[in-house]
Protein backbone atom coordinates (compact mmCIF):
# COMPACT_ATOMS: atom_id res chain seq x y z
CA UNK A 1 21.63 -37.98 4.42
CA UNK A 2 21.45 -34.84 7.03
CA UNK A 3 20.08 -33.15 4.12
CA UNK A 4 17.32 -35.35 2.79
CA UNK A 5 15.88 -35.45 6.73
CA UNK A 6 16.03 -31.53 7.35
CA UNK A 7 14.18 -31.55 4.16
CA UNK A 8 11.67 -33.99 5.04
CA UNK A 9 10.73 -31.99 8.43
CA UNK A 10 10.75 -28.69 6.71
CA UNK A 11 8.22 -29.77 4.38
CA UNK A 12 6.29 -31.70 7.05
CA UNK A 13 6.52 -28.94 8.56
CA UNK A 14 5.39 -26.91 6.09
CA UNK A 15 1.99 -29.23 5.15
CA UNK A 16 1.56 -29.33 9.07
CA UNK A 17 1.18 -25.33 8.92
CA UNK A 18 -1.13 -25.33 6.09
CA UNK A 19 -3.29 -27.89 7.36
CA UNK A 20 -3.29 -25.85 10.76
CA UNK A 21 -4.14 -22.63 8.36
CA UNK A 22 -7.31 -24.39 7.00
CA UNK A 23 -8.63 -26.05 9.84
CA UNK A 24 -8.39 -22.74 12.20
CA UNK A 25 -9.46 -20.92 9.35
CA UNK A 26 -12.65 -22.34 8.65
CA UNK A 27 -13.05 -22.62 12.95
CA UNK A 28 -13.03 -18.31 12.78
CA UNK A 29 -14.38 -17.99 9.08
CA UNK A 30 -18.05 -17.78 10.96
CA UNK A 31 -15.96 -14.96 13.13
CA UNK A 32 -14.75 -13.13 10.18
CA UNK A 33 -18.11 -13.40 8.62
CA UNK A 34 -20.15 -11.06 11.07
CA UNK A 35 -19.68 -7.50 9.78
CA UNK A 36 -21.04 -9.08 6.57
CA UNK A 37 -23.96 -10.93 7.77
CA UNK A 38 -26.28 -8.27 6.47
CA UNK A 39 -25.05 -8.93 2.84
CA UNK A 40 -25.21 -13.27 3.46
CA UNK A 41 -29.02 -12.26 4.64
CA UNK A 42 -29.79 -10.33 1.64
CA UNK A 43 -28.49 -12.58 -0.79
CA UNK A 44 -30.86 -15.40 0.95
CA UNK A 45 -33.74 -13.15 1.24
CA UNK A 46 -33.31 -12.57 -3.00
CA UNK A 47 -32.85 -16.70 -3.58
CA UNK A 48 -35.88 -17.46 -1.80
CA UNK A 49 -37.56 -14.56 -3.67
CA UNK A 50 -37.13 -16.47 -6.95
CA UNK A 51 -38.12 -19.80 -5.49
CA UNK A 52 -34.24 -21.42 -5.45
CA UNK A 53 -33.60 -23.56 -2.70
CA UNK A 54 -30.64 -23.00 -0.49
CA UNK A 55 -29.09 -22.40 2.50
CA UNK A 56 -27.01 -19.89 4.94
CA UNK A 57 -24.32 -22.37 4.20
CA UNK A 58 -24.64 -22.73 0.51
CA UNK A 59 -24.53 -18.49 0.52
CA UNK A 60 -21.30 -18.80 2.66
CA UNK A 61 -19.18 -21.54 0.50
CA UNK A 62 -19.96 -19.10 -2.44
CA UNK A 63 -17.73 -16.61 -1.05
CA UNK A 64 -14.54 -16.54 -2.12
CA UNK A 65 -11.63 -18.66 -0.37
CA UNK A 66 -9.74 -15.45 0.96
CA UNK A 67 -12.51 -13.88 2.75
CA UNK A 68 -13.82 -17.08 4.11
CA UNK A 69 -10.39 -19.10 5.51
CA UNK A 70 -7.34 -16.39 4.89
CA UNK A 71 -9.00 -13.18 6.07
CA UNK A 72 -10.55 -14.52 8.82
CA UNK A 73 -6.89 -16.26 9.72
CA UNK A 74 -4.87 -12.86 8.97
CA UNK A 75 -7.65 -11.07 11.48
CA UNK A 76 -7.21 -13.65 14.63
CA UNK A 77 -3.70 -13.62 14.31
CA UNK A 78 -3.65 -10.11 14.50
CA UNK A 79 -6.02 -10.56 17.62
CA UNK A 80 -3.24 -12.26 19.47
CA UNK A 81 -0.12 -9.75 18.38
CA UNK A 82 -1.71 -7.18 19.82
CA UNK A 83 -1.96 -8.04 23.47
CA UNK A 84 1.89 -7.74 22.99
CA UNK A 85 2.07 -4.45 20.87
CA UNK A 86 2.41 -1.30 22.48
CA UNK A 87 -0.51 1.59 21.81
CA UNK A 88 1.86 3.68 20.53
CA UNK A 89 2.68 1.55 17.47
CA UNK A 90 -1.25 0.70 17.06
CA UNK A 91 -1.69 4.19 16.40
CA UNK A 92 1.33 5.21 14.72
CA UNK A 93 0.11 1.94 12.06
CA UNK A 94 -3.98 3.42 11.96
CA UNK A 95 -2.60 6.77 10.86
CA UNK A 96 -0.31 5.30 7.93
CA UNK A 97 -3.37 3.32 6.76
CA UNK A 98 -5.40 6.25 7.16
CA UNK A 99 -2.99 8.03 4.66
CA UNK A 100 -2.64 5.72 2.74
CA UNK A 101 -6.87 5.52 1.55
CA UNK A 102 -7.22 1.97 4.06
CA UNK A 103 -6.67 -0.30 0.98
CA UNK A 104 -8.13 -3.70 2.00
CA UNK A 105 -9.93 -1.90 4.76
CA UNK A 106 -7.87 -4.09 7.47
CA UNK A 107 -7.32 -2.47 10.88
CA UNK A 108 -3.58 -1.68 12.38
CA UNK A 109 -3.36 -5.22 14.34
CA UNK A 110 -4.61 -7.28 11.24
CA UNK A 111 -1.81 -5.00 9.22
CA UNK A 112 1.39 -5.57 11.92
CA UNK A 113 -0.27 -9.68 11.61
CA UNK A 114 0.95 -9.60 7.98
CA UNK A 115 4.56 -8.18 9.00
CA UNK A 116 4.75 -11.66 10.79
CA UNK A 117 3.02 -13.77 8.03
CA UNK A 118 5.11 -12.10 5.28
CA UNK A 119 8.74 -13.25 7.50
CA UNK A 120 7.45 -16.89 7.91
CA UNK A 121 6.57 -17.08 4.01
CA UNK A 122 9.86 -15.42 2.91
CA UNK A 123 12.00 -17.06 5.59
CA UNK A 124 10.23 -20.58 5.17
CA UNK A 125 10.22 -20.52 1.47
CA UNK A 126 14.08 -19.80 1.37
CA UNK A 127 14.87 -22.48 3.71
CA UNK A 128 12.77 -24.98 1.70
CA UNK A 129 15.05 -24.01 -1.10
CA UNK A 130 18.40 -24.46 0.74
CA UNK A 131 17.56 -27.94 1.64
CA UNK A 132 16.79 -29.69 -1.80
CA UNK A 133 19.49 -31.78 -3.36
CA UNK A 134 20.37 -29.74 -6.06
CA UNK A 135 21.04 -26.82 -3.89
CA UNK A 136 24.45 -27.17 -1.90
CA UNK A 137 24.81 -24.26 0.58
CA UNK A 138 26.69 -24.18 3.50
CA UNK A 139 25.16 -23.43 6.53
CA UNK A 140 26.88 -19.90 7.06
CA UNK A 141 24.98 -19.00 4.03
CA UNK A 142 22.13 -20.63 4.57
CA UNK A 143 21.63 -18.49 7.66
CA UNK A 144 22.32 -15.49 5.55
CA UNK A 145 20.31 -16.17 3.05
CA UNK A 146 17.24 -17.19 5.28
CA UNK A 147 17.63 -14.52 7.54
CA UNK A 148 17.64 -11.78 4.63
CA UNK A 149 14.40 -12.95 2.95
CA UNK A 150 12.97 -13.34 6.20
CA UNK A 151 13.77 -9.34 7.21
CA UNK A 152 12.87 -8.36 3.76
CA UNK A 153 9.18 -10.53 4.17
CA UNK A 154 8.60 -8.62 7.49
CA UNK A 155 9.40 -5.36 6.64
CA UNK A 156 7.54 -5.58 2.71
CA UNK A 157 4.46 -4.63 4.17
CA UNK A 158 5.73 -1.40 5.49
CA UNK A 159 7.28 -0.56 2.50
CA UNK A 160 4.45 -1.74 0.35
CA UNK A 161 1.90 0.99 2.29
CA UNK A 162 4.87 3.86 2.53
CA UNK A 163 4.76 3.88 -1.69
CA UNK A 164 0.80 3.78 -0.95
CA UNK A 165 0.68 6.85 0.94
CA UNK A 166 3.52 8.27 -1.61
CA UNK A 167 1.52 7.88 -4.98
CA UNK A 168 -2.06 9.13 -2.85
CA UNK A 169 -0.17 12.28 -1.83
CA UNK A 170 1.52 12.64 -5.45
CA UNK A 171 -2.25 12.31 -6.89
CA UNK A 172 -3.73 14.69 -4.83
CA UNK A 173 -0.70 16.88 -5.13
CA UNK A 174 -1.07 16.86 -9.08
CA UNK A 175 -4.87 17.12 -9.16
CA UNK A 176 -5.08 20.01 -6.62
CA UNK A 177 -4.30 23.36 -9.02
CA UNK A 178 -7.32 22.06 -11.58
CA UNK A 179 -9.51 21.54 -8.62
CA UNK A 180 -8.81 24.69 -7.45
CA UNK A 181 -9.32 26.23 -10.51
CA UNK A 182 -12.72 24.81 -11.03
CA UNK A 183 -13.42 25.58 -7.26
CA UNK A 184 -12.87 29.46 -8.12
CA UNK A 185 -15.39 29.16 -11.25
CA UNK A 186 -17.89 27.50 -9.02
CA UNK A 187 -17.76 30.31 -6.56
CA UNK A 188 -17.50 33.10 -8.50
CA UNK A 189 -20.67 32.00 -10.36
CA UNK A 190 -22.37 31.86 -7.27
CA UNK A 191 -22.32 28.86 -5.93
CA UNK A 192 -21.34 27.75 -1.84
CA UNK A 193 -18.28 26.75 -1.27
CA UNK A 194 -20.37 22.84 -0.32
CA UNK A 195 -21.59 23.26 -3.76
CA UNK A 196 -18.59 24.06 -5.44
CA UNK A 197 -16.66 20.92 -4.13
CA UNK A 198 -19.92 18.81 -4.36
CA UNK A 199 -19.48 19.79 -8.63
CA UNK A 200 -14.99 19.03 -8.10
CA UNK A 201 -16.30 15.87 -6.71
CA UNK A 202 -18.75 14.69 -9.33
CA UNK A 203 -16.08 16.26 -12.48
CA UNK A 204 -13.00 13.57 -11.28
CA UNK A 205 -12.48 10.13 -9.97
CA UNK A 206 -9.41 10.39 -8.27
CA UNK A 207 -8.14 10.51 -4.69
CA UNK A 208 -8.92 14.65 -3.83
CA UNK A 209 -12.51 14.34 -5.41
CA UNK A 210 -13.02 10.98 -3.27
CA UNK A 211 -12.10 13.41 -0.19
CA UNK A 212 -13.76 16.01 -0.99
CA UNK A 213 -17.36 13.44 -1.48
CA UNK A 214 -16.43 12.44 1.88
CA UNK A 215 -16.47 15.78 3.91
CA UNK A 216 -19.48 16.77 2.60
CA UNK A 217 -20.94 13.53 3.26
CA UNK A 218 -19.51 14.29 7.02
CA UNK A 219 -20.80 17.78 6.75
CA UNK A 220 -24.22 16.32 5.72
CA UNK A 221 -24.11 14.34 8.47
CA UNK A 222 -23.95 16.88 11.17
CA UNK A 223 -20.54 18.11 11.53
CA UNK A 224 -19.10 21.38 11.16
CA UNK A 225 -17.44 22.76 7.95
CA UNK A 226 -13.92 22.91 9.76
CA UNK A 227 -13.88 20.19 11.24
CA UNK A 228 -14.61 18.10 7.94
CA UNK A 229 -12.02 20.16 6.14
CA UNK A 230 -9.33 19.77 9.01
CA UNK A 231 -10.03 15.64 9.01
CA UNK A 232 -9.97 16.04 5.39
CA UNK A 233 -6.54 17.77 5.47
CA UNK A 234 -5.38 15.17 8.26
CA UNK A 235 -6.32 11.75 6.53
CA UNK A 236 -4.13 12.71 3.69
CA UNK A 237 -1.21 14.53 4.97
CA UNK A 238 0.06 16.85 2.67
CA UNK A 239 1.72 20.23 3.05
CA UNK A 240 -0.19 21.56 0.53
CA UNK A 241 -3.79 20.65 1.42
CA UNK A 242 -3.13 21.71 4.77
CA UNK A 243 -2.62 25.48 3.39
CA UNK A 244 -5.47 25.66 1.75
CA UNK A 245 -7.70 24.12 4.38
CA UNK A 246 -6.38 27.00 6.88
CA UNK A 247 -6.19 29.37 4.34
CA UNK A 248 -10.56 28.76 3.65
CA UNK A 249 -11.17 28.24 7.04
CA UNK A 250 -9.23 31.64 7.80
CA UNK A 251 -11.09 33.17 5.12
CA UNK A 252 -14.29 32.37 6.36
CA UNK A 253 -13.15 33.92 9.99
CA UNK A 254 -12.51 37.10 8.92
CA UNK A 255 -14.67 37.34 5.85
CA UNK A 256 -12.16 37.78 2.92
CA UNK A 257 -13.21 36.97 -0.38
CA UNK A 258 -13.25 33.26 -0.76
CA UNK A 259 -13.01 32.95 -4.86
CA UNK A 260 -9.85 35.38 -4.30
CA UNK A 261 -8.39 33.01 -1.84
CA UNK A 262 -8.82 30.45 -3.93
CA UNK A 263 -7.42 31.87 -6.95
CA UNK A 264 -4.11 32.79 -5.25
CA UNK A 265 -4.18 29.00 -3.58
CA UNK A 266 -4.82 27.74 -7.34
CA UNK A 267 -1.46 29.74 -8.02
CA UNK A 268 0.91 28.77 -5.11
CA UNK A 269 -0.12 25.06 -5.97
CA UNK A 270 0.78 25.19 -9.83
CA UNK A 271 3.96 26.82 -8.44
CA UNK A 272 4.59 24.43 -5.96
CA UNK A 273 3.73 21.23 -8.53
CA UNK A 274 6.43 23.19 -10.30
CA UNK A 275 9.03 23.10 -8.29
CA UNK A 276 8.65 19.70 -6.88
CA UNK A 277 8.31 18.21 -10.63
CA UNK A 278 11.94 20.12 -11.07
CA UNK A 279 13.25 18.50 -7.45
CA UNK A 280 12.01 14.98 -9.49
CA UNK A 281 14.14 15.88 -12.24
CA UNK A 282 17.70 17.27 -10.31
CA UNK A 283 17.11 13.77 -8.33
CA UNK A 284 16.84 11.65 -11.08
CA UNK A 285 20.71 11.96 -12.19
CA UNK A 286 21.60 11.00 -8.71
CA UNK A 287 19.21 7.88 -8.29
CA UNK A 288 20.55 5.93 -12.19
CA UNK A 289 24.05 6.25 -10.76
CA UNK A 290 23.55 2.71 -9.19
CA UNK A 291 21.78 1.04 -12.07
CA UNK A 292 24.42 2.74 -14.16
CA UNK A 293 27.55 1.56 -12.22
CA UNK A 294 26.15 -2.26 -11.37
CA UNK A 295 24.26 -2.55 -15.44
CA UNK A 296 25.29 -0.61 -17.91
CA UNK A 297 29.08 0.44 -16.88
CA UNK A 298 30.42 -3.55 -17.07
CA UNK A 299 28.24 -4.62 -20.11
CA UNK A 300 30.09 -1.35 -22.31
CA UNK A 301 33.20 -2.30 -20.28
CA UNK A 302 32.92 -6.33 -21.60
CA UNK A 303 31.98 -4.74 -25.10
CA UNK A 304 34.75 -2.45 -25.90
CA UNK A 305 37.38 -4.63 -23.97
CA UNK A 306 36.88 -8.16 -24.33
CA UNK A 307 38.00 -7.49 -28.34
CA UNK A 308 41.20 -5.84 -27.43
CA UNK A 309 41.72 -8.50 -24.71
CA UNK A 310 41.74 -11.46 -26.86
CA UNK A 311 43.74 -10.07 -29.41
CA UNK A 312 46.58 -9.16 -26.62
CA UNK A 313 46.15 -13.00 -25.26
CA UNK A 314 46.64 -13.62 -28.88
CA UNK A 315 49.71 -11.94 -28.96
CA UNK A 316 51.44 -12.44 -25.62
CA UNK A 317 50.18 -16.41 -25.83
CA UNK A 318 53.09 -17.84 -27.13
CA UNK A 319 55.54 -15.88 -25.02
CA UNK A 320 52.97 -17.21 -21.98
CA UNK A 321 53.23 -20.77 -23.04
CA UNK A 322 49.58 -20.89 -24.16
């Protein structure tokens, strides 16, 4: 009986918080819709071009239901955590998102808002699950259990953009000696060194040819060739591009040869790709001990054994009494 009411206010509870979601979400959905005003007022300005009849509202409800109720939810909520986060975590969160290429293009508050989000879902869906019929926990564990999920919903996020701003760094890290290398051919043939990584970033689409578009954009834009190439070095955070950003910028101080630089940079980085592929590979052995011991270990264990143990219960059974 206990049982059948916590279960009836957890999932009251439960439709009470999603009804909340969707009412304050559409509330601050005109909120989360201003940075993209321009693009509601162009698609309005092209339907009334070709005669069609509709409205702002119409253009809006065509949107789809995360960036009109979630998104807008996700942003307000990370509106009120912040008035009780300290600066020092704001920034410490903008410069992992930096690294990690923005994905979503959400700011540090809106990020730390899913850390919360993430612990009610976990924690809410696992006490939802303790409290059906079928399911006959006691409490001890049901505070275990809940209170795991619930730590491992708040800190997925962190985890999630950590492996983010691992693979970016291992992309850039791989793609860096060919760049290089085309870099050198570029300037030896006479192009600027602009030029050159204007041609690296039309040859790829990956992360380091995305970076490279973007400080020449900046560089287009009015700011200084070091300076572009230091942000450059600093949104991604690797060892490696931060050499070879001092070592141009130090060419271009004392006026060394810049497709010789390069050439010797194009070398340290195949030698350094080298070396951390063969870290990789003395890690591996270390890293399928686990899967090894708590997989593969019992299963040959219950293979080889679980002949030789019937046939000695099939001996020993009638001295046993079996």
């Amino acid at each position: 009986m206990a049982g059948t009411i916590i279960a009836i206010i957890v999932i009251v509870a439960i439709l009470g918080g999603a009804t909340l979601l969707v009412v304050v979400g559409m509330r601050y959905a005109r909120q989360g819709q201003e940075n993209d005003i321009d693009v509601v007022m162009s698609r309005l300005a092209e339907a009334t071009q070709r005669g069609e009849s509709v409205s702002l509202e119409d253009i809006e409800l065509q949107q789809p239901f995360m960036q009109r109720v979630v998104i807008p939810v996700i942003k307000k909520i990370g509106e009120i955590s912040t008035r009780f986060t300290p600066q020092k975590l704001l920034e410490v969160t903008t410069l992992k998102l930096e690294l990690a290429g923005n994905p979503g293009r959400i700011d540090s508050s809106t990020f730390l808002a899913t850390r919360f989000i993430g612990a009610a879902v976990f924690g809410g869906l696992l006490l939802l699950i303790s409290t059906l019929p079928t399911v006959e926990w006691p409490f001890a564990r049901v505070i275990l259990v809940v209170g795991i999920f619930t730590a491992l919903g708040f800190f997925f996020p962190q985890l999630w953009l950590q492996s983010r701003i691992n693979s970016r760094q291992n992309e850039v890290r791989k793609a860096m000696p060919d760049a290089l290398d085309l870099l050198t051919i570029c300037v030896e043939a006479g192009l600027g060194f602009d030029a050159a990584m204007s041609k690296v970033s039309e040859k790829w689409e990956n992360e380091l040819s995305i970076m490279f578009g973007r400080a020449i954009r900046e560089v287009q834009l009015g700011k200084t060739q070091r300076e572009a190439l230091r942000d450059m070095a600093d949104r991604i955070g690797l060892a490696e591009l931060t050499s070879f950003v001092a070592a141009v910028i130090q060419s271009q101080i004392l006026g060394v040869s810049l497709a010789k630089v390069l050439r010797i940079q194009s070398d340290q980085m195949r030698v350094k790709r080298r070396q951390f592929a063969e870290e990789l590979a003395h890690k591996a052995p270390v890293k399928m001990i686990i899967p090894m011991a708590l997989l593969t270990f019992p299963s040959i264990m219950i293979i080889l054994m679980a002949p030789a143990a019937f046939q000695i219960a099939g001996a020993f059974g009638p001295f046993l009494g079996n």
